[in-house]
N, C-alpha and C. Protein backbone atom coordinates (compact mmCIF):
# COMPACT_ATOMS: atom_id res chain seq x y z
N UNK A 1 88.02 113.60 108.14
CA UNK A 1 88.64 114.90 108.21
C UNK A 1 90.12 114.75 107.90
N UNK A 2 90.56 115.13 106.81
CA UNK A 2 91.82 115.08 106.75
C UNK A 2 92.62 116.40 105.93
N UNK A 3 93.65 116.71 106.53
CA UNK A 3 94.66 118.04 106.12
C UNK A 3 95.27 118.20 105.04
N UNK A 4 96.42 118.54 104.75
CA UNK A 4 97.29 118.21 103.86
C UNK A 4 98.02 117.15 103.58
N UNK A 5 97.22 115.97 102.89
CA UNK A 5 98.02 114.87 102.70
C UNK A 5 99.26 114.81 102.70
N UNK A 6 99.91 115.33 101.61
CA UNK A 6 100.80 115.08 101.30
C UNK A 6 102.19 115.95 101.81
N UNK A 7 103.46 115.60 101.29
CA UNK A 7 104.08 116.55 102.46
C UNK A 7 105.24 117.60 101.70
N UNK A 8 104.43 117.57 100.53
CA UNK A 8 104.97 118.94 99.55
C UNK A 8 106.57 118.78 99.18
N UNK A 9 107.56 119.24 99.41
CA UNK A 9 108.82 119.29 98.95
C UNK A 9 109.73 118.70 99.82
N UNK A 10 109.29 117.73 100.42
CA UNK A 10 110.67 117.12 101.21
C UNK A 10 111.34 116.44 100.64
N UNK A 11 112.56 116.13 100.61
CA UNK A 11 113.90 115.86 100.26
C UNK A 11 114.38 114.19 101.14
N UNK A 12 114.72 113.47 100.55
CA UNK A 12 115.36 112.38 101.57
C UNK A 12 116.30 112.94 102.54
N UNK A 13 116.54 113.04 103.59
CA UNK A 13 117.62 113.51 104.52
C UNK A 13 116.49 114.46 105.48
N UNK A 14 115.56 115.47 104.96
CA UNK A 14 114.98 116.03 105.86
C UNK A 14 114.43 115.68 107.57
N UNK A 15 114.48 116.43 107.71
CA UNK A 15 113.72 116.36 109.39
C UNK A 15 112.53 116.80 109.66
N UNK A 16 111.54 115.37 109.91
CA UNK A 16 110.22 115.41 109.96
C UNK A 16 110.08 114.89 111.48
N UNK A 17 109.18 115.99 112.30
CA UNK A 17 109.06 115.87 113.69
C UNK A 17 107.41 115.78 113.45
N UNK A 18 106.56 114.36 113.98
CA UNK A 18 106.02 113.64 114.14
C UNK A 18 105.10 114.33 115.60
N UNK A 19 104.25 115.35 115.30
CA UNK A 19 103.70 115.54 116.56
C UNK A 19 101.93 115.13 116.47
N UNK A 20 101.82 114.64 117.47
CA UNK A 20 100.66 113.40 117.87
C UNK A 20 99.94 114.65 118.94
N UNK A 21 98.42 114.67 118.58
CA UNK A 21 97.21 115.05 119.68
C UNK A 21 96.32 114.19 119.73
N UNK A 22 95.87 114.49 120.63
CA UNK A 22 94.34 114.06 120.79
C UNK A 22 93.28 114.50 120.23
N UNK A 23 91.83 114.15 120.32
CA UNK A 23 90.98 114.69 119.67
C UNK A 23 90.42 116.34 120.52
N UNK A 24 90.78 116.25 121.99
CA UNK A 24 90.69 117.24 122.34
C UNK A 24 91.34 119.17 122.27
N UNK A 25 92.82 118.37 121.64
CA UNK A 25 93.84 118.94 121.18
C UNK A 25 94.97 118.78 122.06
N UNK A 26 94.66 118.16 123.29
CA UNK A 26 96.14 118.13 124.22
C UNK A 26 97.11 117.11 123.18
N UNK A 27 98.33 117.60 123.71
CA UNK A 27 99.50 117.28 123.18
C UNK A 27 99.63 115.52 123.73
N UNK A 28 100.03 114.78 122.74
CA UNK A 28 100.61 113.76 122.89
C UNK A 28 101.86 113.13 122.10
N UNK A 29 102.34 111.99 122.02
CA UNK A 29 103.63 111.59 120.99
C UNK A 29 104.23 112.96 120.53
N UNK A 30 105.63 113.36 120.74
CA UNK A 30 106.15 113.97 119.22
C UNK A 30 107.64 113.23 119.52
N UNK A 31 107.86 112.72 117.78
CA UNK A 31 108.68 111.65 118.06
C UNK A 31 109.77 112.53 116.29
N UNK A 32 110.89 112.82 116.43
CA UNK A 32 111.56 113.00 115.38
C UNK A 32 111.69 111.89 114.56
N UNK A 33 112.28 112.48 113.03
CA UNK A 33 112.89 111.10 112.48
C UNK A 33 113.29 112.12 110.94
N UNK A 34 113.89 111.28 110.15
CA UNK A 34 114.52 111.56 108.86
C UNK A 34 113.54 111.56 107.25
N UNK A 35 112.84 112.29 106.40
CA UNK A 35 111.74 112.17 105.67
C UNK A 35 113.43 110.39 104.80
N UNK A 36 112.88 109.46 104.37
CA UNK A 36 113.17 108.44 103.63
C UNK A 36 112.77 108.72 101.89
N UNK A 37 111.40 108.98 102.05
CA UNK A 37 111.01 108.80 100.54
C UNK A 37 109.38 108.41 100.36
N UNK A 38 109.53 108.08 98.87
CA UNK A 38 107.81 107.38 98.91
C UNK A 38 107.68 106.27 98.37
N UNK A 39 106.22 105.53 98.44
CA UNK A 39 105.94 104.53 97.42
C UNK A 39 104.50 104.90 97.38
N UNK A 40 104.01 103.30 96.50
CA UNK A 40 102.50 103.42 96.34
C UNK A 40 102.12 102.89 97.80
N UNK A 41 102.61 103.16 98.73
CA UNK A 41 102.14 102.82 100.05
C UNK A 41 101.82 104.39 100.81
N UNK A 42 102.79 105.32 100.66
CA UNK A 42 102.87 106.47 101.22
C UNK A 42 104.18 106.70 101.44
N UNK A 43 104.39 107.75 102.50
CA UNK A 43 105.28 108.14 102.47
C UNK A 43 106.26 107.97 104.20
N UNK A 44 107.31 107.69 103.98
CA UNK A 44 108.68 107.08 105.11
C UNK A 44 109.37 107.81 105.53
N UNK A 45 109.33 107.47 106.83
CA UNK A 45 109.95 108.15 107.99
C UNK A 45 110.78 107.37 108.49
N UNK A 46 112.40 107.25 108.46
CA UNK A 46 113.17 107.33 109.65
C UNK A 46 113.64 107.59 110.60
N UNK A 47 112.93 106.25 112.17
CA UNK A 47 113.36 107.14 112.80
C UNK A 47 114.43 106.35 114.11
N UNK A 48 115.62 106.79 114.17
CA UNK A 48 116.57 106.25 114.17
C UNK A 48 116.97 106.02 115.80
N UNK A 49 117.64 105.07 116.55
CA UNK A 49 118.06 104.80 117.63
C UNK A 49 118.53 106.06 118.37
N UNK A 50 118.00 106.31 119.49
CA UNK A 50 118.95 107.57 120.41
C UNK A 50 118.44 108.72 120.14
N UNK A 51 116.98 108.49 119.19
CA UNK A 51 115.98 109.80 119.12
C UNK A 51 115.81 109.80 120.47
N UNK A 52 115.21 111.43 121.09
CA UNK A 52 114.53 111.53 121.99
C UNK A 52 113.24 111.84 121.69
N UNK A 53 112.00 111.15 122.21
CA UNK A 53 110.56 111.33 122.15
C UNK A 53 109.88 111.73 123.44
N UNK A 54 109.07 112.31 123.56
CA UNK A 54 108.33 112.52 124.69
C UNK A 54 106.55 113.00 124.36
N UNK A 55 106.13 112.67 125.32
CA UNK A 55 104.81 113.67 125.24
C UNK A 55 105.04 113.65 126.63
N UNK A 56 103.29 114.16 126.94
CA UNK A 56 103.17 114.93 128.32
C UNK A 56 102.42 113.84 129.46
N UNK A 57 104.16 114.16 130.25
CA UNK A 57 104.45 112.80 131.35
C UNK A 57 105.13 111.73 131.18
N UNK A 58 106.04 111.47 130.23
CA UNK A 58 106.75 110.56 129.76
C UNK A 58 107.91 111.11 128.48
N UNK A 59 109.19 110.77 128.64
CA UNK A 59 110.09 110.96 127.93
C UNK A 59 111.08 109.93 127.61
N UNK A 60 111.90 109.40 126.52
CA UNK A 60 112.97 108.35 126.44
C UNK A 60 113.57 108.64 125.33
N UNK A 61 114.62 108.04 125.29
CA UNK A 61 115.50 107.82 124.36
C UNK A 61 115.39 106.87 123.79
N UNK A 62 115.24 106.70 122.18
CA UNK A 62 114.66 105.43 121.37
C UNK A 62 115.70 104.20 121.61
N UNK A 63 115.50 102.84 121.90
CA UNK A 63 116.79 102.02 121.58
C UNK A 63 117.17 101.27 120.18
N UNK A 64 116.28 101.77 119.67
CA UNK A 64 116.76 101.03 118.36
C UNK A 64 115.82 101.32 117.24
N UNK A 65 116.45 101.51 116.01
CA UNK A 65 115.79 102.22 114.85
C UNK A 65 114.03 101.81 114.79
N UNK A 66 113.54 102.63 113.57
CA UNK A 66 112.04 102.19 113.45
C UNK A 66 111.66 103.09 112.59
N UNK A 67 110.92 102.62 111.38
CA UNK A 67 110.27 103.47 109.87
C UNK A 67 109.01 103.49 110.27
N UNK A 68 108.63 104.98 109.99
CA UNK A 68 107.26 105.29 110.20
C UNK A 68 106.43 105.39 108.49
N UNK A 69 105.05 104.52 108.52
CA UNK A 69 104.32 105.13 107.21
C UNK A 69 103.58 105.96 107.22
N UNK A 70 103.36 106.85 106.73
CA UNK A 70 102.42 107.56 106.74
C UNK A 70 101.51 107.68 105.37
N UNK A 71 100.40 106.48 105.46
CA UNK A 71 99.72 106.33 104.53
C UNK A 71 99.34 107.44 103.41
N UNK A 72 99.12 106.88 102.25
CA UNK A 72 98.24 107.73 100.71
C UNK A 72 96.68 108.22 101.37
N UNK A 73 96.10 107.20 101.47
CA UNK A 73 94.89 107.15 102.28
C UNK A 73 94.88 105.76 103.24
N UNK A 74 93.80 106.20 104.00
CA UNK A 74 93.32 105.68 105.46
C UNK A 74 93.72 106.30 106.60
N UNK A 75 92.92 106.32 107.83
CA UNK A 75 92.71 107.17 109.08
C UNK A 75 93.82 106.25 109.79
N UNK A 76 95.31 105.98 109.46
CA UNK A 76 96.40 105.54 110.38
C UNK A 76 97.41 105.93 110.20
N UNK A 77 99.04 106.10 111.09
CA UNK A 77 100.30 105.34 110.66
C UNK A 77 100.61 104.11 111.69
N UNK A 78 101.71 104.07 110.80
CA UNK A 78 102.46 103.02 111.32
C UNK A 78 103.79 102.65 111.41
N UNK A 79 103.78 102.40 112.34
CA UNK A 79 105.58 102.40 112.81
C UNK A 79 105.72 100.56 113.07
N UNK A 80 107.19 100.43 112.04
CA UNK A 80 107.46 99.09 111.78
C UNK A 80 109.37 99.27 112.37
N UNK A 81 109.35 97.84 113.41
CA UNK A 81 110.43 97.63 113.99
C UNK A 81 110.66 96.38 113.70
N UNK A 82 112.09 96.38 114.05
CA UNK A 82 112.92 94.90 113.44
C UNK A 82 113.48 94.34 114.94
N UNK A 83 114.43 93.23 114.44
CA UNK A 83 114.39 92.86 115.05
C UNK A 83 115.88 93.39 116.28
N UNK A 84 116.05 94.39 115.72
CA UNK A 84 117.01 95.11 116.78
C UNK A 84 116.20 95.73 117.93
N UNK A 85 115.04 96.05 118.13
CA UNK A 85 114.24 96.32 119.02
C UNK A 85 114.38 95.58 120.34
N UNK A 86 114.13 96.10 121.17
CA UNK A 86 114.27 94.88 121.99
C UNK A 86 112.97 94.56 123.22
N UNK A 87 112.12 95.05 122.47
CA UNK A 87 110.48 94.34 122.54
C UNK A 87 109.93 93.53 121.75
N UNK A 88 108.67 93.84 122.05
CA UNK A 88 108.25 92.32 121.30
C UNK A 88 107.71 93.02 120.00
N UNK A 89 107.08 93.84 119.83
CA UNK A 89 106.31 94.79 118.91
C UNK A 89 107.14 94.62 117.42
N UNK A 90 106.64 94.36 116.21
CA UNK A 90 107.31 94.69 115.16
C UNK A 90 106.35 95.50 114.39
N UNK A 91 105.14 95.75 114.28
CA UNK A 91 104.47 96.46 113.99
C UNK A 91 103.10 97.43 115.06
N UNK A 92 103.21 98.24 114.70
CA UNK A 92 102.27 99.32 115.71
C UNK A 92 101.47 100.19 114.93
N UNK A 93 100.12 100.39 114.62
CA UNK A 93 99.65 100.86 114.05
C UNK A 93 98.52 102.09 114.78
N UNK A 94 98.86 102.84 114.54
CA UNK A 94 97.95 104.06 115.28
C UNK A 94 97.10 104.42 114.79
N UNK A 95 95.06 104.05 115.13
CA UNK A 95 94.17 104.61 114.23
C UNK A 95 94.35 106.10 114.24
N UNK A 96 94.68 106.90 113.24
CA UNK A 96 95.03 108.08 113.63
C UNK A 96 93.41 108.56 112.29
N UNK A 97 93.41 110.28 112.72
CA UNK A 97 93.20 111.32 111.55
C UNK A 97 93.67 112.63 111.12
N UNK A 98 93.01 113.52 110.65
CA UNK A 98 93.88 114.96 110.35
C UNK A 98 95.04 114.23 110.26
N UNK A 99 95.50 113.53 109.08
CA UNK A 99 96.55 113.87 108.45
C UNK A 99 96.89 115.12 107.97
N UNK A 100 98.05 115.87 108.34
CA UNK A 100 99.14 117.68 107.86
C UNK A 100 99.74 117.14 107.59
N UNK A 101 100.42 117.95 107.23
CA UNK A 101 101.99 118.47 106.78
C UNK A 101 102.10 119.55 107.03
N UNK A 102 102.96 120.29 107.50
CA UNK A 102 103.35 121.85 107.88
C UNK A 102 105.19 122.00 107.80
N UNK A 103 105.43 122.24 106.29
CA UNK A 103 106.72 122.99 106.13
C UNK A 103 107.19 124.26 107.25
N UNK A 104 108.08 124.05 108.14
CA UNK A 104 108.51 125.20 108.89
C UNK A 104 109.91 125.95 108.52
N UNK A 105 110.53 125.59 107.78
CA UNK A 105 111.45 126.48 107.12
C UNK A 105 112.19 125.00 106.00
N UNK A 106 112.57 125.19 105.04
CA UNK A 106 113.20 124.18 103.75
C UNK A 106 114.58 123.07 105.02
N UNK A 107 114.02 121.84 104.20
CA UNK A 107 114.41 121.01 105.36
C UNK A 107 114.08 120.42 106.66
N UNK A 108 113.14 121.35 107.03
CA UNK A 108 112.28 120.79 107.91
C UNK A 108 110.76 120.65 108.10
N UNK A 109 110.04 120.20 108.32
CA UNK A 109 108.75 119.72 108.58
C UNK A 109 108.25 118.84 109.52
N UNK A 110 106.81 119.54 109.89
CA UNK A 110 106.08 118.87 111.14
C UNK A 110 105.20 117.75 110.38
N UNK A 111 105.02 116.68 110.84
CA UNK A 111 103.58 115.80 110.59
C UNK A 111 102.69 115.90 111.83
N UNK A 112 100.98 116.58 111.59
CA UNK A 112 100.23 116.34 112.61
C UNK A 112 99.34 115.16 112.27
N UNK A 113 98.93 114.51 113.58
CA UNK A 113 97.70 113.42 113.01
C UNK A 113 97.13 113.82 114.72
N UNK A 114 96.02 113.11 114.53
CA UNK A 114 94.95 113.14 115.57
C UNK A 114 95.09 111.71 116.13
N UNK A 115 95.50 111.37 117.27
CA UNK A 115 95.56 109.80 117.90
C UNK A 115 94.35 109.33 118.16
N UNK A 116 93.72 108.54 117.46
CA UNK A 116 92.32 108.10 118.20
C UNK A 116 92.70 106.66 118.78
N UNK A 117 93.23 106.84 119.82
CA UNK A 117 93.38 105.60 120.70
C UNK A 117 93.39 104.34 119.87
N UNK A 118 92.89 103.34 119.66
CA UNK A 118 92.50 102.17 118.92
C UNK A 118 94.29 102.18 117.78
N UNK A 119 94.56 100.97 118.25
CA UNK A 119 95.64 100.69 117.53
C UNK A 119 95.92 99.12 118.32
N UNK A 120 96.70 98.69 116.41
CA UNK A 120 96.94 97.22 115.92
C UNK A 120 98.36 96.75 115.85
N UNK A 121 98.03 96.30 116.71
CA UNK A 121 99.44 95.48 117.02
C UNK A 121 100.27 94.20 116.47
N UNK A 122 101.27 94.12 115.84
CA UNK A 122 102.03 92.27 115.79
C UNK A 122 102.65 92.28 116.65
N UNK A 123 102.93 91.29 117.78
CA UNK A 123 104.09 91.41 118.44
C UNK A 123 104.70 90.06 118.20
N UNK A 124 105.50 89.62 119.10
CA UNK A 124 106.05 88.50 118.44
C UNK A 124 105.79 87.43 119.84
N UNK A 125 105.26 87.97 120.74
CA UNK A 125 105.04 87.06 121.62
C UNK A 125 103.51 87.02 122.09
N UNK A 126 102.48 87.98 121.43
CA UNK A 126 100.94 87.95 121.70
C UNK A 126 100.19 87.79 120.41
N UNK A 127 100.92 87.53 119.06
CA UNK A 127 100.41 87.44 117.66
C UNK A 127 99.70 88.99 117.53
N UNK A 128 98.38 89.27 116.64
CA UNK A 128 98.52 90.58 116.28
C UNK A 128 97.04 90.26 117.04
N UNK A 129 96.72 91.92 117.54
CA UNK A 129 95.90 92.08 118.39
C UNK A 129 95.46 93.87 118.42
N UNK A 130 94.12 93.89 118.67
CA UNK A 130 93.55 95.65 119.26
C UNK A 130 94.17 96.20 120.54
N UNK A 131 94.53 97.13 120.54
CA UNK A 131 95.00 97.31 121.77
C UNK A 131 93.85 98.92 122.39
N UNK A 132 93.99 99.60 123.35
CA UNK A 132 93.07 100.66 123.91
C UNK A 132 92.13 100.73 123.13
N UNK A 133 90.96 99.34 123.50
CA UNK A 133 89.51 100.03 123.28
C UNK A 133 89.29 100.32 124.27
N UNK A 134 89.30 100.00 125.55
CA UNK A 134 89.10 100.90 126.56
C UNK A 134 88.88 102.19 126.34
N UNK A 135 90.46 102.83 125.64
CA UNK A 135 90.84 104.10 126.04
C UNK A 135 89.46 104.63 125.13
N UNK A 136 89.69 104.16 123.96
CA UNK A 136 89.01 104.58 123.01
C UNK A 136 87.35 104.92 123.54
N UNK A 137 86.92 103.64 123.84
CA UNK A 137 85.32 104.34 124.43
C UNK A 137 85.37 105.28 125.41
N UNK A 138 86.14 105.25 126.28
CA UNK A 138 86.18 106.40 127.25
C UNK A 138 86.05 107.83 126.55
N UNK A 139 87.43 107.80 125.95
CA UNK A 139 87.46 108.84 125.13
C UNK A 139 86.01 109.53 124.32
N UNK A 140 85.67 108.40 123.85
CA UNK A 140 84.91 108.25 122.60
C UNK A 140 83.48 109.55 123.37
N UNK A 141 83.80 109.14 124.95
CA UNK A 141 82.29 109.85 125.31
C UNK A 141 82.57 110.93 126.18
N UNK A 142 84.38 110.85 126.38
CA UNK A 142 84.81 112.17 126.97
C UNK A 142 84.91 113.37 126.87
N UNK A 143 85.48 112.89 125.28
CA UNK A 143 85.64 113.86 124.15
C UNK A 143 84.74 114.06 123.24
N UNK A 144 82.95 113.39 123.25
CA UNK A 144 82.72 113.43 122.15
C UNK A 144 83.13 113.29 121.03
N UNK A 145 83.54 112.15 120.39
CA UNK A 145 83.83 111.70 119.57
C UNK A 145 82.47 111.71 118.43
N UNK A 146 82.35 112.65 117.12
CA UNK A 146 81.30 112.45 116.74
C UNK A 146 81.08 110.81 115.85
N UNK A 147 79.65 110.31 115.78
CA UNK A 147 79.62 109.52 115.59
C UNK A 147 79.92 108.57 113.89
N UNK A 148 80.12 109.60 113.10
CA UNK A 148 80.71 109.06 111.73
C UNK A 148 82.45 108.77 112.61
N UNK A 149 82.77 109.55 112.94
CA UNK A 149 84.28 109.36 113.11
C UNK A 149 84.45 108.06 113.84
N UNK A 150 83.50 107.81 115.02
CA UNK A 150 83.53 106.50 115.46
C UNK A 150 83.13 105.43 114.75
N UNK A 151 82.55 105.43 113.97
CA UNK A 151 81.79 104.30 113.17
C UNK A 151 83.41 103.64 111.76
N UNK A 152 83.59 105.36 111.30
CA UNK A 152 85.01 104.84 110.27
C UNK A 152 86.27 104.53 111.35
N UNK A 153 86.30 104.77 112.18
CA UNK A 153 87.68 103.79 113.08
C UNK A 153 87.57 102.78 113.60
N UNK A 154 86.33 102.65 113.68
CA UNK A 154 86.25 101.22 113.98
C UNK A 154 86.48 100.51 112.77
N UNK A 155 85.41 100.64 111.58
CA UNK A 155 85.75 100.11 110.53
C UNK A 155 87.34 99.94 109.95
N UNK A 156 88.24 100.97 109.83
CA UNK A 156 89.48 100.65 109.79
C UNK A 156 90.21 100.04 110.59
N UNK A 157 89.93 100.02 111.95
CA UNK A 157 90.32 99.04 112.25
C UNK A 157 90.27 97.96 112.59
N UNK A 158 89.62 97.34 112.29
CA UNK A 158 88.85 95.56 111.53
C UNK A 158 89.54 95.70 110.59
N UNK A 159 89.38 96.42 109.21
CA UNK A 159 90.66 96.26 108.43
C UNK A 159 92.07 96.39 108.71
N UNK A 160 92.24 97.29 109.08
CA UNK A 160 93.85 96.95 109.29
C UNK A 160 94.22 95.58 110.20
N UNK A 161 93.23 95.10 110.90
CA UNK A 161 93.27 93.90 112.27
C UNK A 161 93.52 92.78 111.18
N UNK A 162 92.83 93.09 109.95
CA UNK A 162 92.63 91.64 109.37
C UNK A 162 94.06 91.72 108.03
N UNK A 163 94.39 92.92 107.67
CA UNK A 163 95.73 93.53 106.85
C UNK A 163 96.71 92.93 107.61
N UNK A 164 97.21 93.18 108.91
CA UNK A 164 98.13 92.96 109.58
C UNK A 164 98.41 91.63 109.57
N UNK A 165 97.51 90.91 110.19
CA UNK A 165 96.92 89.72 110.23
C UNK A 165 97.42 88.85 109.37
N UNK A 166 97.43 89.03 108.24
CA UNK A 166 97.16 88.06 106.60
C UNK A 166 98.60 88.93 106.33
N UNK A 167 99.61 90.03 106.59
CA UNK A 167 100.57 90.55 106.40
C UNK A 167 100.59 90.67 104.86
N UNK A 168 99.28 92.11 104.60
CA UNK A 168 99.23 92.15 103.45
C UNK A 168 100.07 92.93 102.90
N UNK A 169 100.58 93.64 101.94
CA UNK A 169 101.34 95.05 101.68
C UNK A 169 100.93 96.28 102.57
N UNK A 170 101.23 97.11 102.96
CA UNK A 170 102.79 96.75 103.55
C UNK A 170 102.74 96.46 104.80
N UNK A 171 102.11 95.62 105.31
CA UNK A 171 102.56 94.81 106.39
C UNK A 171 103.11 92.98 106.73
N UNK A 172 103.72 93.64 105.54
CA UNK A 172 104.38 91.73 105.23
C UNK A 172 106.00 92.06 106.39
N UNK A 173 106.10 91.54 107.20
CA UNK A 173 107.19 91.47 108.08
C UNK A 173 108.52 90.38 107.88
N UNK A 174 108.07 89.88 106.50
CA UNK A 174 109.11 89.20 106.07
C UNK A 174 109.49 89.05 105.46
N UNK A 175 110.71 88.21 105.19
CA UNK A 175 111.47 88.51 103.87
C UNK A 175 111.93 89.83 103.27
N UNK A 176 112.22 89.75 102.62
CA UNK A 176 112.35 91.53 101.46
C UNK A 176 111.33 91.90 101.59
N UNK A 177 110.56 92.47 102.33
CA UNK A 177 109.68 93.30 103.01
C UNK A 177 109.37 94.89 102.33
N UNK A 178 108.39 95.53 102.17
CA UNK A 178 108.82 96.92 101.98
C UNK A 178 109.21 97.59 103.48
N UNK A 179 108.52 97.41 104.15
CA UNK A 179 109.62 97.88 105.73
C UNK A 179 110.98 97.81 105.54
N UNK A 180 111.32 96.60 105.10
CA UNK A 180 112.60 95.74 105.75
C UNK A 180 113.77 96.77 104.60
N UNK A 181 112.69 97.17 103.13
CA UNK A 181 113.85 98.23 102.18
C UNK A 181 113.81 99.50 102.72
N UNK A 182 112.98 100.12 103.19
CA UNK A 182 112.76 100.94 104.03
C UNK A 182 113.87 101.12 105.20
N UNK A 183 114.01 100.04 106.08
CA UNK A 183 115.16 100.30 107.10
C UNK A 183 116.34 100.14 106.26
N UNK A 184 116.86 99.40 105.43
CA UNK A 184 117.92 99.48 104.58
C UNK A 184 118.28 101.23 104.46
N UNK A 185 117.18 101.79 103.75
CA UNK A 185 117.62 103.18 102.83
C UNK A 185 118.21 103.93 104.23
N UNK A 186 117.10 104.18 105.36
CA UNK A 186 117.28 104.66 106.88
C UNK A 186 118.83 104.92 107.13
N UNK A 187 119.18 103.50 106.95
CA UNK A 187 120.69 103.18 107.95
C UNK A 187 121.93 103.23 106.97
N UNK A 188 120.98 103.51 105.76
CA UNK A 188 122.90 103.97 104.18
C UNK A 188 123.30 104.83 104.87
């Protein structure tokens, strides 16, 4: 199931607010940031130190920058941190779906995705790893999760487990990185 891929007329400099549900529709993540640009990867989000993010029951102030992708195709994004962070995490990948876009007046725009729990982690002190299958089966039978949708997130994420993993494009975390040009453009 997916929305409006793509995110129509945004401009580098724009303001793209990042709002995250569930499959039930309750509200989760909405995290601001700056539209960056595109590649043959998709399309970049900056989102910069001293954002405020919250969903429901939790709020903070970001400490340190972080580029969001928001894939061409596949049921994810992903948010890539450096080493100004001051966790362990450099990559976070959210099995997401319903990829939107929703223009709300020139200059600004919403991204919706659907959080399906299940998300892939690098950190730098647990190597790369699944994180909430728990949540995920719970979910999976809370919410009725129908069963194609469960069958392709799992499948993506074995791929992305094994992408991350092997730090294929774009999850190479090193060197001249596409992340790493990515936070460059962010912080001009």
């Amino acid at each position: 199931m997916m929305g409006n891929r793509g995110p129509g007329a945004l401009q580098p400099g724009d303001l793209v607010v990042s709002r995250n549900r569930k499959w039930n529709g309750k509200a989760h993540w909405v995290v601001p940031g700056r539209y960056l640009g595109e590649d043959i990867h998709g399309w970049w989000i900056f989102q910069g130190a001293g954002e405020f993010c919250s969903r429901p029951g939790a709020a903070f102030y970001t400490a340190s920058d972080a580029v969001l992708l928001v894939p061409r195709t596949g049921g994810f994004v992903a948010t890539f941190y450096d080493d100004t962070y001051p966790g362990d995490f450099r990559i976070y990948v959210d099995l997401a779906t319903s990829h939107d876009w929703n223009t709300i007046r020139p200059g600004v725009t919403e991204f919706h995705m659907i959080d399906m729990d299940l998300d892939v982690i690098r950190s730098t002190l647990h190597g790369v790893f699944v994180d909430d299958e728990d949540e995920f089966e719970q979910h999976r039978v809370a919410m009725g999760y129908p069963d194609e949708t469960v069958a392709a997130m799992r499948a993506e994420c074995a791929a992305l487990l094994e992408a991350v993993a092997a730090m294929k494009e774009p999850f190479d975390v090193t060197g001249a990185s596409t992340s790493a040009e990515w936070f460059r453009k962010g912080r001009a």
